[in-house]
N, C-alpha and C. Protein backbone atom coordinates (compact mmCIF):
# COMPACT_ATOMS: atom_id res chain seq x y z
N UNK A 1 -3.37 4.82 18.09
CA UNK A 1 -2.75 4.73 16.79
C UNK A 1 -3.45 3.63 15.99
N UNK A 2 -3.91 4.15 15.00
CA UNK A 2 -4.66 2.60 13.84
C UNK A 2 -3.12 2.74 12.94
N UNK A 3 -2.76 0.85 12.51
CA UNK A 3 -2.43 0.89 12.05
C UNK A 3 -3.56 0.09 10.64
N UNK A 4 -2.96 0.30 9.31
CA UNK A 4 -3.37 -0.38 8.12
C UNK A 4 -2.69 -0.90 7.62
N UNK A 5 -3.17 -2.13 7.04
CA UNK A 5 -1.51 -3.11 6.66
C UNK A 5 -2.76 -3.88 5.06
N UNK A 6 -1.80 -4.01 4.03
CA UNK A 6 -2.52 -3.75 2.66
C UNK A 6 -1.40 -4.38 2.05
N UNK A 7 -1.66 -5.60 2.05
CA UNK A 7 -1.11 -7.37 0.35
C UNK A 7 -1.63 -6.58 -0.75
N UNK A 8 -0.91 -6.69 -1.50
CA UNK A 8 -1.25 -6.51 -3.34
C UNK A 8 -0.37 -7.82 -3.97
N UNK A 9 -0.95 -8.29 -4.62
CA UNK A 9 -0.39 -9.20 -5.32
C UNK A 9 -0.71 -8.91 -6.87
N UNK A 10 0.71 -8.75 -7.86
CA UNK A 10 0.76 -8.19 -9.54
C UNK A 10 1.09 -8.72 -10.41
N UNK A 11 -0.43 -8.72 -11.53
CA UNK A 11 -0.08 -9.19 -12.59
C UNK A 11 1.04 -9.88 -13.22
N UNK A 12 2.32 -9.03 -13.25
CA UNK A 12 3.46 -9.00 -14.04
C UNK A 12 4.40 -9.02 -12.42
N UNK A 13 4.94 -9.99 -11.96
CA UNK A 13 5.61 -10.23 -10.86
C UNK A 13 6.92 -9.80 -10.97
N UNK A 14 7.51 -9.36 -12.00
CA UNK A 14 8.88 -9.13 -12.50
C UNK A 14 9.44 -8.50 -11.52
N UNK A 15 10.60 -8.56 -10.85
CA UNK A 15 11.38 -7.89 -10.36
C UNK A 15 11.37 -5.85 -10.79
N UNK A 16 11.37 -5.74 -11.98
CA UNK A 16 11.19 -4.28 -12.34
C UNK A 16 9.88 -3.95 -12.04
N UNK A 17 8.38 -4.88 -12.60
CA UNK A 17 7.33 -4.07 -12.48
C UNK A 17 7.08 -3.89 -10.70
N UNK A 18 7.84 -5.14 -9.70
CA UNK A 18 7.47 -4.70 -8.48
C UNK A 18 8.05 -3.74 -8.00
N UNK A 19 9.25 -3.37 -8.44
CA UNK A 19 10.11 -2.39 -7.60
C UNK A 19 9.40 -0.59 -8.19
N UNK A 20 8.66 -0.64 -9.46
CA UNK A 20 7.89 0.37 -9.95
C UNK A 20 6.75 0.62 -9.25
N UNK A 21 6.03 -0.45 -8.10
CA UNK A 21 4.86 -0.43 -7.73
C UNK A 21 5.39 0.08 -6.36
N UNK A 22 5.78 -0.32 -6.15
CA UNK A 22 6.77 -0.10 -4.64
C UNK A 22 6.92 1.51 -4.33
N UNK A 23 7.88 1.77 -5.91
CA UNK A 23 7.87 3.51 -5.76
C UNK A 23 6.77 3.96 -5.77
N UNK A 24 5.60 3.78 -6.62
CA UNK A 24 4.41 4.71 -6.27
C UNK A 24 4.12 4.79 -5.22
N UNK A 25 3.89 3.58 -4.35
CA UNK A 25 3.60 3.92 -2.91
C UNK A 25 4.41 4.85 -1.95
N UNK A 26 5.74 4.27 -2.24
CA UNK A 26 6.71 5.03 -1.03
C UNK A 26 6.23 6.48 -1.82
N UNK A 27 6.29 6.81 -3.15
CA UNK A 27 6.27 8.16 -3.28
C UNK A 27 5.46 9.02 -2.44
N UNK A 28 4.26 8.77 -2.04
CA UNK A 28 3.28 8.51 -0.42
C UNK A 28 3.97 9.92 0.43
N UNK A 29 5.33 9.32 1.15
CA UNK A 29 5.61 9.41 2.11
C UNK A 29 6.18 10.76 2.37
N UNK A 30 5.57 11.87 3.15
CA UNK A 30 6.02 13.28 3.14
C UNK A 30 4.86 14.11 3.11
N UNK A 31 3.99 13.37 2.07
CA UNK A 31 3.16 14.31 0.60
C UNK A 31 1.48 14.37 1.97
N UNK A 32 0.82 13.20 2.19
CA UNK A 32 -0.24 13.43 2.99
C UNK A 32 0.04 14.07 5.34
N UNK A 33 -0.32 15.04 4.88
CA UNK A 33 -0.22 14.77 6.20
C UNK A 33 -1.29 14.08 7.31
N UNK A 34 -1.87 13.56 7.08
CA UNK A 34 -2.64 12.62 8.38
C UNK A 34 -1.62 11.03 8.26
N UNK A 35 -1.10 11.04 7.11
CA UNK A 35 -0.27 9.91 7.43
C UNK A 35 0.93 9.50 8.39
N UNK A 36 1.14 9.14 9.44
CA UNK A 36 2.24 9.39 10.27
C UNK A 36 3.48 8.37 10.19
N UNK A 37 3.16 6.97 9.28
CA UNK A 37 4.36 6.56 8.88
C UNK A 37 4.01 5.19 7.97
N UNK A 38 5.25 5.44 7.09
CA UNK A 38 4.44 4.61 5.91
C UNK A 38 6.31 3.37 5.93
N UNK A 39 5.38 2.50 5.44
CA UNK A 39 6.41 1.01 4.96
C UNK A 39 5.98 0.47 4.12
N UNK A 40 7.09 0.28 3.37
CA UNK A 40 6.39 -0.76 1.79
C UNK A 40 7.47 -1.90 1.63
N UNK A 41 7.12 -2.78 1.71
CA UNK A 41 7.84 -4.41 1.55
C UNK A 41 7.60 -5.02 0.60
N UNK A 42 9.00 -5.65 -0.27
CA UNK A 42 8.45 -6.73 -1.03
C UNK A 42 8.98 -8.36 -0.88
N UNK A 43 8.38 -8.92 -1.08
CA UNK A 43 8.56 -10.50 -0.99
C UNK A 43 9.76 -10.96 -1.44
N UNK A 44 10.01 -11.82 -0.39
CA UNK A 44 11.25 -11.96 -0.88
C UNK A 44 11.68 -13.98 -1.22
N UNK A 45 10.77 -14.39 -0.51
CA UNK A 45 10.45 -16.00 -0.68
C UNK A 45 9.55 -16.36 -2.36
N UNK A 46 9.56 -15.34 -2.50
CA UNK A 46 7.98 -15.71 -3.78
C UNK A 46 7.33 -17.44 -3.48
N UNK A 47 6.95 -17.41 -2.56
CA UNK A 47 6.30 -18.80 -2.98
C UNK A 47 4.81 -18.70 -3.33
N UNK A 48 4.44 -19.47 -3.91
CA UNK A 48 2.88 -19.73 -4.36
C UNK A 48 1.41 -18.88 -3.61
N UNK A 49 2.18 -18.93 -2.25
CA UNK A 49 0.71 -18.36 -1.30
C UNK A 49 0.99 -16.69 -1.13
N UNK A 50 2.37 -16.18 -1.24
CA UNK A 50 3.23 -14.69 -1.40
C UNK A 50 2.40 -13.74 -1.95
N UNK A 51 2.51 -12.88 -1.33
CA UNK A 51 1.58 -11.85 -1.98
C UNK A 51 3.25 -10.74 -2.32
N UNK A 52 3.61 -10.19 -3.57
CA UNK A 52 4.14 -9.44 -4.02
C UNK A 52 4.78 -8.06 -3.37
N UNK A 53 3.37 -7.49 -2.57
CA UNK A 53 4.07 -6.13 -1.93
C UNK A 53 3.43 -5.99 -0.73
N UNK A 54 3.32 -5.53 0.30
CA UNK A 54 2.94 -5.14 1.80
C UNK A 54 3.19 -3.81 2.53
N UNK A 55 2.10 -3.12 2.44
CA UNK A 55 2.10 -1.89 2.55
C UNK A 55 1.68 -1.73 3.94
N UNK A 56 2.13 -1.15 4.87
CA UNK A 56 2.38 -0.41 6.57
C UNK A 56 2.37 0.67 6.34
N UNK A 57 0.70 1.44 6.87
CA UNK A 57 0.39 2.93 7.39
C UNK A 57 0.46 2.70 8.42
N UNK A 58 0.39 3.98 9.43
CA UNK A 58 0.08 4.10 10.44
C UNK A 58 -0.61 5.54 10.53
N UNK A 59 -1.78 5.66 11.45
CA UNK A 59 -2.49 7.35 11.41
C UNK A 59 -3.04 6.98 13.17
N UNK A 60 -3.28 8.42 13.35
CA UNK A 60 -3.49 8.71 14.87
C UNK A 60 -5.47 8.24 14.97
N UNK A 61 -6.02 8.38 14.09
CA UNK A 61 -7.58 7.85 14.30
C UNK A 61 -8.02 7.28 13.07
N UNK A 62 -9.17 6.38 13.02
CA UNK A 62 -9.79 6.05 11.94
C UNK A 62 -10.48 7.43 10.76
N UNK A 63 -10.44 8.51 11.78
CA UNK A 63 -10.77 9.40 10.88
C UNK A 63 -9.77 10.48 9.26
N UNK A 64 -8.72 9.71 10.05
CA UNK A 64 -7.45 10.32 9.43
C UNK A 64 -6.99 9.17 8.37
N UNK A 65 -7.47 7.78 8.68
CA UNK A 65 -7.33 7.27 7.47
C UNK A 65 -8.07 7.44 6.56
N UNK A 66 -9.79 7.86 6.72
CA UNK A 66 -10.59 8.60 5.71
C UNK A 66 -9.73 9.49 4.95
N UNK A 67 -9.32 10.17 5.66
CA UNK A 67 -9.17 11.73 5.16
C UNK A 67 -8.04 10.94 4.03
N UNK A 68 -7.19 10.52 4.52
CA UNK A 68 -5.73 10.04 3.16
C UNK A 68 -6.83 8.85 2.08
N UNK A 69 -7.44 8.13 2.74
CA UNK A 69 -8.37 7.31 1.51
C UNK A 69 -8.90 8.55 0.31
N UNK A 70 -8.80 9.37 0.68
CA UNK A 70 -9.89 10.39 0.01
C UNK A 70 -8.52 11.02 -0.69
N UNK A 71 -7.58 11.40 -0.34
CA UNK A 71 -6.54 12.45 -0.54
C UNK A 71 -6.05 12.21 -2.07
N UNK A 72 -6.36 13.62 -2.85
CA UNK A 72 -5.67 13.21 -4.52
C UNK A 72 -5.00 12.18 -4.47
N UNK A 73 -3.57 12.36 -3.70
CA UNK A 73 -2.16 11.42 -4.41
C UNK A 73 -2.78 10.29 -3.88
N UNK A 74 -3.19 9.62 -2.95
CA UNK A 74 -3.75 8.27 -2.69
C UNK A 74 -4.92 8.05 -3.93
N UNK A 75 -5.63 8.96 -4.25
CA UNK A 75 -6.75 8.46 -5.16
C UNK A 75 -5.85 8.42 -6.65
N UNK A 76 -4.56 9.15 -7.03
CA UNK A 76 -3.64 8.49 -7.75
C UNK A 76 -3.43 7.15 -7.78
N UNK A 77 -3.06 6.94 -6.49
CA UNK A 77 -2.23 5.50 -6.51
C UNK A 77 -3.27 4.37 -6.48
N UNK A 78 -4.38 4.64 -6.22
CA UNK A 78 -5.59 3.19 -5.99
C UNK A 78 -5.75 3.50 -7.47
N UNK A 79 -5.27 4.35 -8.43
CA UNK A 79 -6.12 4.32 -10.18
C UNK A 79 -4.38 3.00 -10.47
N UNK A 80 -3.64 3.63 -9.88
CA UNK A 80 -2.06 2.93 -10.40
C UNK A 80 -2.33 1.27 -9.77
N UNK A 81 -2.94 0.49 -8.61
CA UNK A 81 -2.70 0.13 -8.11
C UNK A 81 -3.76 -1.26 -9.24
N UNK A 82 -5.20 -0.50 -8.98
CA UNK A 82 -6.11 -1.10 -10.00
C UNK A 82 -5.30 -1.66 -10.93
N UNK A 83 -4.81 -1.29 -11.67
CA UNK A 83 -4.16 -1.34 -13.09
C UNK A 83 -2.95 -2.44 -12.91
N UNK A 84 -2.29 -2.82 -11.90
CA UNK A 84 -1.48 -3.42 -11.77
C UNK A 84 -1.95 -4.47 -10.84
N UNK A 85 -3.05 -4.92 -10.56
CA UNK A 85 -2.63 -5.84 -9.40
C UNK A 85 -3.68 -7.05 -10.31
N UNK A 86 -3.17 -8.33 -10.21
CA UNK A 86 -3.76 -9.96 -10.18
C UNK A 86 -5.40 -9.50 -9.12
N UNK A 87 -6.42 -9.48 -9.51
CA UNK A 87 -7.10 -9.45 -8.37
C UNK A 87 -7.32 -8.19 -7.33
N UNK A 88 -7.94 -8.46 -6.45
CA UNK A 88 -7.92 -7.06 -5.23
C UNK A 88 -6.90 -7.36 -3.85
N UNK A 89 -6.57 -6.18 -3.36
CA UNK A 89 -6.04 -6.37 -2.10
C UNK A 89 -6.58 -7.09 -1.55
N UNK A 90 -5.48 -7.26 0.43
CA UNK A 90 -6.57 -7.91 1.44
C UNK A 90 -5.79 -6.46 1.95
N UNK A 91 -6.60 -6.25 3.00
CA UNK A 91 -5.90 -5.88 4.24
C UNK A 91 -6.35 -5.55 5.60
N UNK A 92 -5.78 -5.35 6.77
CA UNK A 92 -6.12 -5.63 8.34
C UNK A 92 -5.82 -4.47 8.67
N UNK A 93 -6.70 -3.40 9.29
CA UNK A 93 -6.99 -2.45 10.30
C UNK A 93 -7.37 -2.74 11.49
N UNK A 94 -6.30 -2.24 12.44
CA UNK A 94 -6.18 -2.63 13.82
C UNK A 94 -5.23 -0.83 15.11
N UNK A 95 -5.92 -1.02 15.79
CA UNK A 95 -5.43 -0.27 16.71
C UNK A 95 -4.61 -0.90 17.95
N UNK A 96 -3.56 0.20 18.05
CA UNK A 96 -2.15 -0.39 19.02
C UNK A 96 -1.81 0.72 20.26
């Protein structure tokens, strides 16, 4: 199992614009199938070093996260994600 784990930190930190960023992602969940389970978190300390939102995939091979990197509704959400975020992601790919 790889999991992918993906910080965004946004522009506009507002309570509304995060909980709007939040839904695009969860909207995610159902729609790709190589995805096998999705989590979206938001911060709840806001302190200075906080990154805003924290996104948890999980897929059965590195090849299957290609395939959803590539997938329309994900290539939706990286145009939505661009547009909203302070900066670029980080994130850690690891197998469990």
């Amino acid at each position: 199992m790889l999991t992918h784990v993906v910080f965004f930190k946004l522009k506009d930190r507002s309570p509304e614009s995060v909980q709007a960023t939040k839904q695009v992602l969860t909207n995610m969940e159902g729609k790709i199938s190589v995805l096998k389970h999705i989590e979206v978190g938001t911060d709840i300390l806001h302190l200075d070093r906080s990154y805003d939102i924290a996104l948890i995939t999980k897929f059965d091979s590195v090849e299957d996260l290609k395939v959803y990197d590539a997938h329309p509704l994900h290539e939706e959400v990286k145009v939505h994600m661009k547009s909203v975020l302070d900066g670029t992601s980080v994130c850690v790919d690891f197998e469990s």
